[in-house]
PDB file of N, CA and C in Angstrom:
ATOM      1  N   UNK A   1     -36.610  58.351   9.839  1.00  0.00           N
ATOM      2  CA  UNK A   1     -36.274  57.050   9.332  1.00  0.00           C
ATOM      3  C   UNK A   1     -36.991  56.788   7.997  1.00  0.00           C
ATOM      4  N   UNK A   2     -38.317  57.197   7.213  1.00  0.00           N
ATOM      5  CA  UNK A   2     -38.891  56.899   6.577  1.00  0.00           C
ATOM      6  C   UNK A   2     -38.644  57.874   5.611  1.00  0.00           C
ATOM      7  N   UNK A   3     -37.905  59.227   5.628  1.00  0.00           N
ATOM      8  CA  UNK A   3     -37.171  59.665   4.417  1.00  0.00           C
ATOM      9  C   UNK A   3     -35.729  59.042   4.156  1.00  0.00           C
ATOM     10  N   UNK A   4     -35.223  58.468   4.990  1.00  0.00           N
ATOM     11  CA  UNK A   4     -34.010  57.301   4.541  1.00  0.00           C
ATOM     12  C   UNK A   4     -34.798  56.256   3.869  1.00  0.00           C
ATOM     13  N   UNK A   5     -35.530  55.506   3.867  1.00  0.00           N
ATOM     14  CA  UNK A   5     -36.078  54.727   3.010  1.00  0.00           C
ATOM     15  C   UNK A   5     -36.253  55.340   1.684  1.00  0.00           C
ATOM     16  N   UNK A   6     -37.328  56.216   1.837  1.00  0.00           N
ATOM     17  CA  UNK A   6     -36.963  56.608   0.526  1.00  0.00           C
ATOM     18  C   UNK A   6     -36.834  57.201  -0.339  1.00  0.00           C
ATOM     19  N   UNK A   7     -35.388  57.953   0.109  1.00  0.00           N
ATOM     20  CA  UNK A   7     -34.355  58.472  -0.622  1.00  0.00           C
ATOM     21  C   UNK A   7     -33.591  57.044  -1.028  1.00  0.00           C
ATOM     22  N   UNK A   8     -33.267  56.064  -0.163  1.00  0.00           N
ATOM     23  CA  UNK A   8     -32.871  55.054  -0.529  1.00  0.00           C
ATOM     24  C   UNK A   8     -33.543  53.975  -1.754  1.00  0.00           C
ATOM     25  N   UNK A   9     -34.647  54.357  -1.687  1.00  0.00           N
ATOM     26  CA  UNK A   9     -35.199  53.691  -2.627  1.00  0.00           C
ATOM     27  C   UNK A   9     -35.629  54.438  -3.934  1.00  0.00           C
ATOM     28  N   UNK A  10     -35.446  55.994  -3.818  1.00  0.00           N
ATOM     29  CA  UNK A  10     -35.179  56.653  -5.166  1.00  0.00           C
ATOM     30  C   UNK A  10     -33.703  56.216  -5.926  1.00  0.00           C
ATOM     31  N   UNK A  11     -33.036  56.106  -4.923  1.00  0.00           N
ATOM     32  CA  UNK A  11     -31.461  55.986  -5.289  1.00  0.00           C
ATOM     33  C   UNK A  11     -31.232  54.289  -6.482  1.00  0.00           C
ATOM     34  N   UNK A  12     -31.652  53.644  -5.778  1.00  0.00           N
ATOM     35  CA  UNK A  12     -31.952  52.746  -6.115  1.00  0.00           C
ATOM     36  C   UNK A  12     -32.530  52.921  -7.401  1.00  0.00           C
ATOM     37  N   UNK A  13     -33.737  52.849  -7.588  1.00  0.00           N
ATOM     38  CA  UNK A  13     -34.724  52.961  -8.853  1.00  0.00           C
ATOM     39  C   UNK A  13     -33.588  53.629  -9.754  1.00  0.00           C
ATOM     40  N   UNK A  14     -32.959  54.736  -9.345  1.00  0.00           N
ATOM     41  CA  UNK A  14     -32.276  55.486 -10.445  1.00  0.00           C
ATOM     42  C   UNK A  14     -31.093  55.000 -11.049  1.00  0.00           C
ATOM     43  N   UNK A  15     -30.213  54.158  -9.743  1.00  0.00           N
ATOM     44  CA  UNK A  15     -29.034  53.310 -10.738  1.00  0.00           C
ATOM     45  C   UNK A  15     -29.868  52.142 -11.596  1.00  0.00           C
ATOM     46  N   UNK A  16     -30.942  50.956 -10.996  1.00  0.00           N
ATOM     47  CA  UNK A  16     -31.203  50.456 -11.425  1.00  0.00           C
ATOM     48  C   UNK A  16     -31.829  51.365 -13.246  1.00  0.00           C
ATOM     49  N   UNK A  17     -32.325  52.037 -13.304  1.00  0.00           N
ATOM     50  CA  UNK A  17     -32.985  52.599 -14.791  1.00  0.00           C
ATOM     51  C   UNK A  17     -31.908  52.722 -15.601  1.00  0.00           C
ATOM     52  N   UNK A  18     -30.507  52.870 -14.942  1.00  0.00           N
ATOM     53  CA  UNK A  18     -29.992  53.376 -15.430  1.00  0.00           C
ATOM     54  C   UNK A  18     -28.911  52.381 -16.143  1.00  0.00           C
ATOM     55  N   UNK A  19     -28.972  50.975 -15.311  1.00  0.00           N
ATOM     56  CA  UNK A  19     -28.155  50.255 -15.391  1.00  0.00           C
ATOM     57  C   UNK A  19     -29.226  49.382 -16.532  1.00  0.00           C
ATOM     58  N   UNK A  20     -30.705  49.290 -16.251  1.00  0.00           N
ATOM     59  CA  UNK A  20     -31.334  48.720 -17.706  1.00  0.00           C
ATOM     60  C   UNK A  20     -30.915  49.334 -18.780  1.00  0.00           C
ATOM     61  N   UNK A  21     -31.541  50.803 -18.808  1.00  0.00           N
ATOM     62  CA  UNK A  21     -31.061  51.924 -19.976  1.00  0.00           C
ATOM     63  C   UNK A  21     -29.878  51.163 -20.595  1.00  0.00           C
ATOM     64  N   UNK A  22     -29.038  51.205 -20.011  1.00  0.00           N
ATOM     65  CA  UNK A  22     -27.278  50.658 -20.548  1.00  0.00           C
ATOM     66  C   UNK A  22     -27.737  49.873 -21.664  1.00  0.00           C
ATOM     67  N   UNK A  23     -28.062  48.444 -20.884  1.00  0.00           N
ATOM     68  CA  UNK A  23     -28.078  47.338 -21.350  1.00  0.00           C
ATOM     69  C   UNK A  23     -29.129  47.121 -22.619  1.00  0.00           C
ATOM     70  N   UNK A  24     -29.741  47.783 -22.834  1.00  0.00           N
ATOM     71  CA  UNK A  24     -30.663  48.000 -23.576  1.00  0.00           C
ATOM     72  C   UNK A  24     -30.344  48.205 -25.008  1.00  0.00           C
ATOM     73  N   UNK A  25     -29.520  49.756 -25.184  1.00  0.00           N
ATOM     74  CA  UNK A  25     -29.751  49.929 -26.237  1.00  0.00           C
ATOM     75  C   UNK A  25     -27.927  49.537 -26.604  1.00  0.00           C
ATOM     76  N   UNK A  26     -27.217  48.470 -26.067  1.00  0.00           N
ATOM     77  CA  UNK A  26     -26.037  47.861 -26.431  1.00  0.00           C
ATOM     78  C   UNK A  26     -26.380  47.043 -27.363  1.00  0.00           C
ATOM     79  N   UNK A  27     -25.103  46.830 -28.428  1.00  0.00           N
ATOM     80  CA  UNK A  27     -25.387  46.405 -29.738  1.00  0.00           C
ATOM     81  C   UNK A  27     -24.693  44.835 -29.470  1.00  0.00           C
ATOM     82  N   UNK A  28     -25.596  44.059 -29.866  1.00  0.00           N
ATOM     83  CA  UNK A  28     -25.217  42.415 -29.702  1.00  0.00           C
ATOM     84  C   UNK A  28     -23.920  42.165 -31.064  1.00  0.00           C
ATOM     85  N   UNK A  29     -22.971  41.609 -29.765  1.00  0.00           N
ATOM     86  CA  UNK A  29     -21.798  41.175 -30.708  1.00  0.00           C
ATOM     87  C   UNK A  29     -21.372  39.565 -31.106  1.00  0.00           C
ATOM     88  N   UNK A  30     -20.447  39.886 -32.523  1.00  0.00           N
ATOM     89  CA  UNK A  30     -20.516  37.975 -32.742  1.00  0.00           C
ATOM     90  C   UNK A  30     -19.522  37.814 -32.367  1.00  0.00           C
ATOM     91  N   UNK A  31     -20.148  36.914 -31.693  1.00  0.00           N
ATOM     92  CA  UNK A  31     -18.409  35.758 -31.301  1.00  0.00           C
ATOM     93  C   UNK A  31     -17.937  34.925 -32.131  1.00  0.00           C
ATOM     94  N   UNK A  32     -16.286  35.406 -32.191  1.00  0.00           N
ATOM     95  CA  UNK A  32     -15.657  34.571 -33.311  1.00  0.00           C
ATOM     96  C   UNK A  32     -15.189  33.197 -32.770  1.00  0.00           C
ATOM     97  N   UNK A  33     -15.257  32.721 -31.845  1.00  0.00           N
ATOM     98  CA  UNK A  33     -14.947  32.193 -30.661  1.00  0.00           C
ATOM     99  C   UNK A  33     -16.371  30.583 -31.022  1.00  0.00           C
ATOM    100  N   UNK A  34     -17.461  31.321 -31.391  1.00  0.00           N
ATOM    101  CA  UNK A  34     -18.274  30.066 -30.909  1.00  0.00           C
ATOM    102  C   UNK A  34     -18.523  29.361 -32.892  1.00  0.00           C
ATOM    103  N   UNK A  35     -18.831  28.317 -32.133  1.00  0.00           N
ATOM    104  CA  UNK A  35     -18.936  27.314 -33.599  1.00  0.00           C
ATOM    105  C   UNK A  35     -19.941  27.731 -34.284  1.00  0.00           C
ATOM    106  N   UNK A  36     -19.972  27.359 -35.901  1.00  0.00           N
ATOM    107  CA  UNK A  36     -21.035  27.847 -36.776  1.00  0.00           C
ATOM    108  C   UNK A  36     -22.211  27.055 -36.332  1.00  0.00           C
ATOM    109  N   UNK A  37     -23.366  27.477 -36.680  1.00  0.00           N
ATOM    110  CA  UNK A  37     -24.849  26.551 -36.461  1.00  0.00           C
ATOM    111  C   UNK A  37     -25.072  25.137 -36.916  1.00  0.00           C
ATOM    112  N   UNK A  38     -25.563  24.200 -36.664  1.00  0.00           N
ATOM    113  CA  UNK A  38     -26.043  23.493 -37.505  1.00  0.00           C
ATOM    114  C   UNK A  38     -27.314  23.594 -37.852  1.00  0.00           C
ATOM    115  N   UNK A  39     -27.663  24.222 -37.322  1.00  0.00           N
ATOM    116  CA  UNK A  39     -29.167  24.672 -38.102  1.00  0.00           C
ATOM    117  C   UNK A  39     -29.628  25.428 -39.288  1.00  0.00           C
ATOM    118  N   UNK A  40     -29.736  24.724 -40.412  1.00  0.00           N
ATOM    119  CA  UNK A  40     -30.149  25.607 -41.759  1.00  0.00           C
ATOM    120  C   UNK A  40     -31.603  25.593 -42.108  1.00  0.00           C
ATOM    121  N   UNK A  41     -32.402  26.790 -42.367  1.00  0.00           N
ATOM    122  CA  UNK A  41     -33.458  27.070 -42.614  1.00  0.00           C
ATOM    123  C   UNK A  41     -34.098  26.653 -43.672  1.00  0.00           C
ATOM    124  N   UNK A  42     -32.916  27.079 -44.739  1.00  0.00           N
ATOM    125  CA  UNK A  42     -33.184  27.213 -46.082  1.00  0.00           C
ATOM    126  C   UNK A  42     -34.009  28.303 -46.642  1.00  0.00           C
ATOM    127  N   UNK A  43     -34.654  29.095 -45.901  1.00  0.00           N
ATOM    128  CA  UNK A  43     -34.613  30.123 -46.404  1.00  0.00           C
ATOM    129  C   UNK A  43     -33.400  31.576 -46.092  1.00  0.00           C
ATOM    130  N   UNK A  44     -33.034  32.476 -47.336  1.00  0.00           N
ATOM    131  CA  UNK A  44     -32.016  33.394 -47.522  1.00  0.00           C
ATOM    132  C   UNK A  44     -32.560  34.442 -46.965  1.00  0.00           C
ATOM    133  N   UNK A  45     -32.214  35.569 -46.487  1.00  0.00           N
ATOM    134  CA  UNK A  45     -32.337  36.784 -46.622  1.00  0.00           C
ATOM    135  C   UNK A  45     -31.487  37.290 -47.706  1.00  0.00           C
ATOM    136  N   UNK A  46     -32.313  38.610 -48.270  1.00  0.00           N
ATOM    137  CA  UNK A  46     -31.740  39.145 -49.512  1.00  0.00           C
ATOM    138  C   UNK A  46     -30.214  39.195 -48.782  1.00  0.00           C
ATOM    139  N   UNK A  47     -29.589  39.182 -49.730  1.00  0.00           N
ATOM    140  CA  UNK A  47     -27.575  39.563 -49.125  1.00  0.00           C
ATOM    141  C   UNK A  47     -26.666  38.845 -48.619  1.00  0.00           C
ATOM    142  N   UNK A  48     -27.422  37.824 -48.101  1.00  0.00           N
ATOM    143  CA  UNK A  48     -26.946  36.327 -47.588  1.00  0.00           C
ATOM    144  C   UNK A  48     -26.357  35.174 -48.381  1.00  0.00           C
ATOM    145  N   UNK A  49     -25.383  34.472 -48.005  1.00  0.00           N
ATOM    146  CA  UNK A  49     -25.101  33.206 -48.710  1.00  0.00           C
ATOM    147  C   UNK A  49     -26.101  32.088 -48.357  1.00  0.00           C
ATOM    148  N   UNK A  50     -26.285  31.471 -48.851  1.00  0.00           N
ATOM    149  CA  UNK A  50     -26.515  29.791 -48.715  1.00  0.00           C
ATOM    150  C   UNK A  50     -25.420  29.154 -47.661  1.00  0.00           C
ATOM    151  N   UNK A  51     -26.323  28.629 -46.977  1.00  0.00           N
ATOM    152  CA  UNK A  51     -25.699  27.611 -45.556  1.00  0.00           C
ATOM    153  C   UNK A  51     -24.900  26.980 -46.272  1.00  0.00           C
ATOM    154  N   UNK A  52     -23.459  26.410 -46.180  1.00  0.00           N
ATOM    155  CA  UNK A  52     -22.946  25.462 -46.701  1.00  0.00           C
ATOM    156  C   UNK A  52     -23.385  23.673 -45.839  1.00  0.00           C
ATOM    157  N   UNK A  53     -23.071  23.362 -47.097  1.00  0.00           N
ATOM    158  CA  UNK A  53     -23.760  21.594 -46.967  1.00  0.00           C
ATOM    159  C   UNK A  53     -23.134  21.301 -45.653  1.00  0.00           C
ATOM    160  N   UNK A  54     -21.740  21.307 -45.236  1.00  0.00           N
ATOM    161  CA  UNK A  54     -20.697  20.460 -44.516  1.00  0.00           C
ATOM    162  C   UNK A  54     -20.016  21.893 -43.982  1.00  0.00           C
ATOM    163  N   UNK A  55     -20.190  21.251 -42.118  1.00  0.00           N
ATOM    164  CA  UNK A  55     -19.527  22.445 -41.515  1.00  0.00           C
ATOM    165  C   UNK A  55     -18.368  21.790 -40.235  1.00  0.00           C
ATOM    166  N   UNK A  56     -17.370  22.271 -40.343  1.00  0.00           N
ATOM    167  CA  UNK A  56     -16.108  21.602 -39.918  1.00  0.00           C
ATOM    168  C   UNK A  56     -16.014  22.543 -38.706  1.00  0.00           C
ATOM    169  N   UNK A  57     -16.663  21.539 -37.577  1.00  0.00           N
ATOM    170  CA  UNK A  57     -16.054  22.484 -36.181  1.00  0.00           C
ATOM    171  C   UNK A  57     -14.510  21.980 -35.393  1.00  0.00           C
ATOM    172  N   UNK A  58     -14.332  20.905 -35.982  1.00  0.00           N
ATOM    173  CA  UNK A  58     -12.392  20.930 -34.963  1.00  0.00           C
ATOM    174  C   UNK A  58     -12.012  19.448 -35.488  1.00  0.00           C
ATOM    175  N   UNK A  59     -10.799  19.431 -35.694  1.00  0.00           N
ATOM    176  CA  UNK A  59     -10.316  18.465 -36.135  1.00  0.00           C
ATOM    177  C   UNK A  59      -9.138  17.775 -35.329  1.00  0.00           C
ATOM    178  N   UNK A  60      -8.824  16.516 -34.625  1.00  0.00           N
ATOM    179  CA  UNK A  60      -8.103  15.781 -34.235  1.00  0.00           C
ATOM    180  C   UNK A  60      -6.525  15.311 -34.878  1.00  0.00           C
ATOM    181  N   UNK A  61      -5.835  15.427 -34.071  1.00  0.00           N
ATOM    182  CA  UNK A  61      -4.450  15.065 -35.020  1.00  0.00           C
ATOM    183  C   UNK A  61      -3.758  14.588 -33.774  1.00  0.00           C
ATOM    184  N   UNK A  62      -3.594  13.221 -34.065  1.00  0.00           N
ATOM    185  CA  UNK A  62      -2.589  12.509 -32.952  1.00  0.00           C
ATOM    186  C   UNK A  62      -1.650  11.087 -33.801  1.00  0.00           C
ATOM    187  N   UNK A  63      -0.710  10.837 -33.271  1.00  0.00           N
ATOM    188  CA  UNK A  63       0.120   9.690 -34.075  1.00  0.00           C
ATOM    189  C   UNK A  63      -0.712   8.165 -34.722  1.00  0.00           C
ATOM    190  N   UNK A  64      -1.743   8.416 -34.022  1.00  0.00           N
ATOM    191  CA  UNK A  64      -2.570   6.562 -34.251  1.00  0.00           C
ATOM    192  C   UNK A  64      -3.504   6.825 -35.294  1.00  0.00           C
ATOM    193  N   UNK A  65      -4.218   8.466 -34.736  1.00  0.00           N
ATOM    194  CA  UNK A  65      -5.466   8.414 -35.699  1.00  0.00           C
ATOM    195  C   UNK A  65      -5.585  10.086 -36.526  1.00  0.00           C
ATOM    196  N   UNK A  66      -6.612  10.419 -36.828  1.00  0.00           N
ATOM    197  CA  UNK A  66      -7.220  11.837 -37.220  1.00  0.00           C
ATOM    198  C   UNK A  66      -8.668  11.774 -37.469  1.00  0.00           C
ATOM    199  N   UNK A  67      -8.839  12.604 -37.094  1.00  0.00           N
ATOM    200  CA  UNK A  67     -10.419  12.995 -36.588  1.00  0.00           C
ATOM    201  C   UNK A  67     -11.222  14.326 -36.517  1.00  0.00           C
ATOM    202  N   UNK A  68     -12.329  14.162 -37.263  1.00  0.00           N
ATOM    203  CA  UNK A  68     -12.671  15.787 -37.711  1.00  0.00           C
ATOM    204  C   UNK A  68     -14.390  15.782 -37.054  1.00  0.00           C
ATOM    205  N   UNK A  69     -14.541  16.635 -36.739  1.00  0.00           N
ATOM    206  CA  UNK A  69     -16.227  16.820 -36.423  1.00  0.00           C
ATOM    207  C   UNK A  69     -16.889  17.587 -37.716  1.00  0.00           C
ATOM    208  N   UNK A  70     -17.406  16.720 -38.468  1.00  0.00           N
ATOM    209  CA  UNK A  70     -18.194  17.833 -39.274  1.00  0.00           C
ATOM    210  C   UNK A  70     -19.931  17.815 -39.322  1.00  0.00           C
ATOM    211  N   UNK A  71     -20.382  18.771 -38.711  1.00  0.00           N
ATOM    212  CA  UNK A  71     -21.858  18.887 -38.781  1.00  0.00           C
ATOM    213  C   UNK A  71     -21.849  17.852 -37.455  1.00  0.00           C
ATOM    214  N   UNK A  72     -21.433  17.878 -36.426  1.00  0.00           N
ATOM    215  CA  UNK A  72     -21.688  17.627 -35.546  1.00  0.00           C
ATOM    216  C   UNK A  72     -21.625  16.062 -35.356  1.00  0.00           C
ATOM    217  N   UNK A  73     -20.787  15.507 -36.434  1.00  0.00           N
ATOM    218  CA  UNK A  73     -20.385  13.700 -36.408  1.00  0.00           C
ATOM    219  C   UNK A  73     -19.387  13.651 -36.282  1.00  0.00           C
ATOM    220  N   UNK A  74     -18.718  13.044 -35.558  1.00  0.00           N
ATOM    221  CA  UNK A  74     -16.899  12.498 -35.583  1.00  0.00           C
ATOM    222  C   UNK A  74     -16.511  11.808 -36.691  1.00  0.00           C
ATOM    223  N   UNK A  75     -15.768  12.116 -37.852  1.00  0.00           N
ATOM    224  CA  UNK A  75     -15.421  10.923 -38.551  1.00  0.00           C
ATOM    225  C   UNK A  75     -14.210  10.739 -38.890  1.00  0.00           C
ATOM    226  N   UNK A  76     -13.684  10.106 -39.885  1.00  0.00           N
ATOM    227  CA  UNK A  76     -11.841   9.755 -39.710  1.00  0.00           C
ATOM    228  C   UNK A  76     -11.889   9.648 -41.551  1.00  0.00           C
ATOM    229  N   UNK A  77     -10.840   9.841 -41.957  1.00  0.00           N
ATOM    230  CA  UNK A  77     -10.505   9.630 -43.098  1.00  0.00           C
ATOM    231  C   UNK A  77     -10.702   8.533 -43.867  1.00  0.00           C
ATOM    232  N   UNK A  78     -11.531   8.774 -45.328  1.00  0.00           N
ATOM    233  CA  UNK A  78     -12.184   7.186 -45.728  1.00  0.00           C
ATOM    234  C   UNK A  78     -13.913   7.312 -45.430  1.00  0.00           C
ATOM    235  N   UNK A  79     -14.223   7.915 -44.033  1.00  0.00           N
ATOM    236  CA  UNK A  79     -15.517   7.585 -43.640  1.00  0.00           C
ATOM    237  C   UNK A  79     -16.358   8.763 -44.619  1.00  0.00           C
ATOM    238  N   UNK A  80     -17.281   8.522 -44.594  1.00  0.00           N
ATOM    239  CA  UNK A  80     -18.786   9.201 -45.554  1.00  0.00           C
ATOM    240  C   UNK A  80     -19.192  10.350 -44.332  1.00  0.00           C
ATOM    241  N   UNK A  81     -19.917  11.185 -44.991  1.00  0.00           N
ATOM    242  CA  UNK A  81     -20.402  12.165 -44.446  1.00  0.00           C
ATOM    243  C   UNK A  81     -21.472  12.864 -45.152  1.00  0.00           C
ATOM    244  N   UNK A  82     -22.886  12.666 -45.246  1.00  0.00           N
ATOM    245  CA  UNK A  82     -23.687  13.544 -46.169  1.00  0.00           C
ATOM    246  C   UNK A  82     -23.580  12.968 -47.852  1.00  0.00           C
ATOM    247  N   UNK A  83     -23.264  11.817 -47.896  1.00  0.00           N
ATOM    248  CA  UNK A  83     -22.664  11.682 -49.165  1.00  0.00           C
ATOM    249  C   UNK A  83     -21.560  11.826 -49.590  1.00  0.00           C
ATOM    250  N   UNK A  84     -20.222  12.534 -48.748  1.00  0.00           N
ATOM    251  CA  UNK A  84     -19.007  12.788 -49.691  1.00  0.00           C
ATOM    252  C   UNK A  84     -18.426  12.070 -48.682  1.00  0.00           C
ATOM    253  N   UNK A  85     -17.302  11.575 -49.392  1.00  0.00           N
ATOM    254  CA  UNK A  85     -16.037  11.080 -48.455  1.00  0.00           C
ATOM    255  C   UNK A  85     -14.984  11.879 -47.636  1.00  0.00           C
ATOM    256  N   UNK A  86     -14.533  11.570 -46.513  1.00  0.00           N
ATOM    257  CA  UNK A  86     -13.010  12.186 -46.330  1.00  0.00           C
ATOM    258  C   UNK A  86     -11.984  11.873 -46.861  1.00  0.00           C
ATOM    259  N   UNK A  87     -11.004  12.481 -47.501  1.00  0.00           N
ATOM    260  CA  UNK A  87     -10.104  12.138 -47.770  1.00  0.00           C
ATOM    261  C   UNK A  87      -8.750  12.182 -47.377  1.00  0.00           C
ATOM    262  N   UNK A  88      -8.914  13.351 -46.357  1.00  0.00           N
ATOM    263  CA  UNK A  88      -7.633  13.995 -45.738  1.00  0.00           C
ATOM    264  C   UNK A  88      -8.152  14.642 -44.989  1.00  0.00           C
ATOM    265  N   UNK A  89      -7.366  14.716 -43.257  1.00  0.00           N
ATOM    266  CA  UNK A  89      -7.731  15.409 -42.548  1.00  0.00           C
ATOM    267  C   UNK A  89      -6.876  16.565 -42.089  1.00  0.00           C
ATOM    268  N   UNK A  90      -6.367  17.310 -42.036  1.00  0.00           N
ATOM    269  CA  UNK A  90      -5.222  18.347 -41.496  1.00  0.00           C
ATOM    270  C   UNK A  90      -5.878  19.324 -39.967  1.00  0.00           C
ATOM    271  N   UNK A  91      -4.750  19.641 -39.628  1.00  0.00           N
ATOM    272  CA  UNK A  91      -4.941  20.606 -38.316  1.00  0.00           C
ATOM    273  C   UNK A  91      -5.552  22.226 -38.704  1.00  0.00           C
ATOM    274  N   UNK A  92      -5.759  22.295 -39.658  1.00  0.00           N
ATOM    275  CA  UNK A  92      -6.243  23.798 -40.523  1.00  0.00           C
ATOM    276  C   UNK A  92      -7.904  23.250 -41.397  1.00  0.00           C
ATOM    277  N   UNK A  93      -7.457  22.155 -41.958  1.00  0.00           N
ATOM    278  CA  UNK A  93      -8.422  22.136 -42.858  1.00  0.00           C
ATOM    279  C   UNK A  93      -9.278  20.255 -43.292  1.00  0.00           C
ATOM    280  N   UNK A  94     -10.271  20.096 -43.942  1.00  0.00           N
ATOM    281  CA  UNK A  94     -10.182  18.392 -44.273  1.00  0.00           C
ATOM    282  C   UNK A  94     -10.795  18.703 -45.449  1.00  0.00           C
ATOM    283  N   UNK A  95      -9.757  17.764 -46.169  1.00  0.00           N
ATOM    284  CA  UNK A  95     -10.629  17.336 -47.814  1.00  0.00           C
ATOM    285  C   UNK A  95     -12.028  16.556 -47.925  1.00  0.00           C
ATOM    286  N   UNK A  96     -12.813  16.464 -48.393  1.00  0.00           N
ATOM    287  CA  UNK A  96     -14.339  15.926 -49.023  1.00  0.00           C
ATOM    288  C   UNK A  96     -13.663  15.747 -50.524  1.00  0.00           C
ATOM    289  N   UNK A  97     -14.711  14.383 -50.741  1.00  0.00           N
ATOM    290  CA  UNK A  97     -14.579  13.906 -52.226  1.00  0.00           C
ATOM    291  C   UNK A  97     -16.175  13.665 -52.352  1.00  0.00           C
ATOM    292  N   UNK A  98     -17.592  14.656 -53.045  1.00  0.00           N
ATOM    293  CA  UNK A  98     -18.719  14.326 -53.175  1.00  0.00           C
ATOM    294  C   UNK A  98     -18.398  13.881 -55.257  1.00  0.00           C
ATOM    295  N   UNK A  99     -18.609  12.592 -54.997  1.00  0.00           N
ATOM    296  CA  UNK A  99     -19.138  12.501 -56.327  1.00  0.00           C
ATOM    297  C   UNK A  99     -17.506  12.721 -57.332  1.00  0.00           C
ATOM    298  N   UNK A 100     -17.752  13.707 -58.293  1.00  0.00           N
ATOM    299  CA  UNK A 100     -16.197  13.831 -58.675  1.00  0.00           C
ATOM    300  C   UNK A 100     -15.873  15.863 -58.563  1.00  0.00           C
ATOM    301  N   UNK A 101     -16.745  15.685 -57.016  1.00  0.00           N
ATOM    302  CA  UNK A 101     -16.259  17.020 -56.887  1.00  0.00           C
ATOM    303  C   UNK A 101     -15.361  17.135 -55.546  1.00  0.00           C
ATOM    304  N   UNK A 102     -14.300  18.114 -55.302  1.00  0.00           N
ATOM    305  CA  UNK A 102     -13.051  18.040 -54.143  1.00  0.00           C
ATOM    306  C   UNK A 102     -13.862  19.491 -53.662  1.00  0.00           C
ATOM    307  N   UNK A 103     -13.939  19.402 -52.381  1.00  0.00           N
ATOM    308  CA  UNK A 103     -14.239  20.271 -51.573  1.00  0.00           C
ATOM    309  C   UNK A 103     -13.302  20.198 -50.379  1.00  0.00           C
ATOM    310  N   UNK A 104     -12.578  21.446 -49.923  1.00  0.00           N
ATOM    311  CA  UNK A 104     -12.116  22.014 -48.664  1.00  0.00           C
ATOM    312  C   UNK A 104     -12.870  22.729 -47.641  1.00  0.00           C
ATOM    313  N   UNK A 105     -12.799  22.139 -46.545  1.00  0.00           N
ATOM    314  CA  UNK A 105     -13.456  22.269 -45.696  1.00  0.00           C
ATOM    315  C   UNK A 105     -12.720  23.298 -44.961  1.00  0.00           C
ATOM    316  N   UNK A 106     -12.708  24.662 -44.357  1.00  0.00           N
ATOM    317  CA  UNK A 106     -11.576  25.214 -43.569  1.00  0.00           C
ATOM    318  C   UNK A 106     -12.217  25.507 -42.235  1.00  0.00           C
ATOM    319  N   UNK A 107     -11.426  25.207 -41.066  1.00  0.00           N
ATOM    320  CA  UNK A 107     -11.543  25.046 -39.531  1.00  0.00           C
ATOM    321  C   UNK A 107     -12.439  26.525 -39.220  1.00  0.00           C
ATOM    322  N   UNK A 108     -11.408  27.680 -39.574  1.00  0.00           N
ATOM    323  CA  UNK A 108     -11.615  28.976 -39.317  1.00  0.00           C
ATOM    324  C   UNK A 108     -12.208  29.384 -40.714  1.00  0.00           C
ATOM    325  N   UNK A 109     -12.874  30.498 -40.259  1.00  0.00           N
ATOM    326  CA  UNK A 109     -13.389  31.192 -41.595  1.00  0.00           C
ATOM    327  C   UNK A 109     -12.483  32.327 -41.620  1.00  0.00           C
ATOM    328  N   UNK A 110     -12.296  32.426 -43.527  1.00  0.00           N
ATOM    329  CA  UNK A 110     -11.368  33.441 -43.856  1.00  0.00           C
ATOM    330  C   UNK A 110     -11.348  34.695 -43.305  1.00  0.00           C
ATOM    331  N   UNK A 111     -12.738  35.299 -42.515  1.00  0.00           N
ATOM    332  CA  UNK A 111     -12.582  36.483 -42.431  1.00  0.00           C
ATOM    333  C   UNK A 111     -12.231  37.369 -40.972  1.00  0.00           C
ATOM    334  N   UNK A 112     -11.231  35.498 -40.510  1.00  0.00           N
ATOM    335  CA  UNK A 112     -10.948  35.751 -39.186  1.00  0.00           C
ATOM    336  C   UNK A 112      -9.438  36.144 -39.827  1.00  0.00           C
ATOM    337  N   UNK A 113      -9.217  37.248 -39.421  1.00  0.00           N
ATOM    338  CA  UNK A 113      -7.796  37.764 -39.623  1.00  0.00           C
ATOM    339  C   UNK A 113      -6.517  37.490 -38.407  1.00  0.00           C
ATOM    340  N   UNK A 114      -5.344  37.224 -38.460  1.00  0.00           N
ATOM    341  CA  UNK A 114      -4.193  37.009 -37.399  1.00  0.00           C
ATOM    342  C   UNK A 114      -3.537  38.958 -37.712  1.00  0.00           C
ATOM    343  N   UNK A 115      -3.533  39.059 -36.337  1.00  0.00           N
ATOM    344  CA  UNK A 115      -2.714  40.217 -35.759  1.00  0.00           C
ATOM    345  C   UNK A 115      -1.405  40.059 -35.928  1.00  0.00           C
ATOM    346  N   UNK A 116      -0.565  40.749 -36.284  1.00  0.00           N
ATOM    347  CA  UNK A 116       1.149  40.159 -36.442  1.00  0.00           C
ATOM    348  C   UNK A 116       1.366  41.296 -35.578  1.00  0.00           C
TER     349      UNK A 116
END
């Protein structure tokens, strides 16, 4: 009975090492799926862009109203945000008016490609 133990418990140890091993040296993937951060450092790594000011996670479109989340505020067309205005909201994208500069905001980032 006590070489069934452990052989059973070599057996064990060995899927388990084996099943860490796996997991270990697997390469962490990005999900295109989850929303950008709102957290900016402000500091770059060499190769990196700059955080953008205003980040557009989903936008609302129904007959009464329109409604965009940007940086984690609900706002509607007209309303302020960081200093710039909305001006337009769309199901793809929302206009900003900072100052006398027009900024597009886009839902998805360009370097999400569609499969045809």
């Amino acid at each position: 009975m006590r070489t069934v133990n452990i052989k059973f418990t070599q057996i064990l140890l060995l899927i388990v090492t084996i099943f860490c091993h796996g997991s270990l040296s697997a390469e962490v993937l990005k999900d295109p799926t989850r929303p950008p951060s709102h957290r900016f450092s402000g500091i770059e790594a060499p190769g990196t862009k700059a955080a953008p000011r205003w980040v557009l996670s989903s936008t609302l479109i129904a007959p009464a109203r329109r409604l965009a989340t940007i940086n984690g505020k609900t706002v509607g067309v007209g309303q302020k945000i960081g200093g710039a205005r909305v001006m337009e909201i769309n199901p793809s994208h929302v206009a900003l008016r900072d100052g006398d500069k027009d900024i597009i905001l886009e839902l998805l980032p360009t370097d999400i490609k569609r499969a045809h």
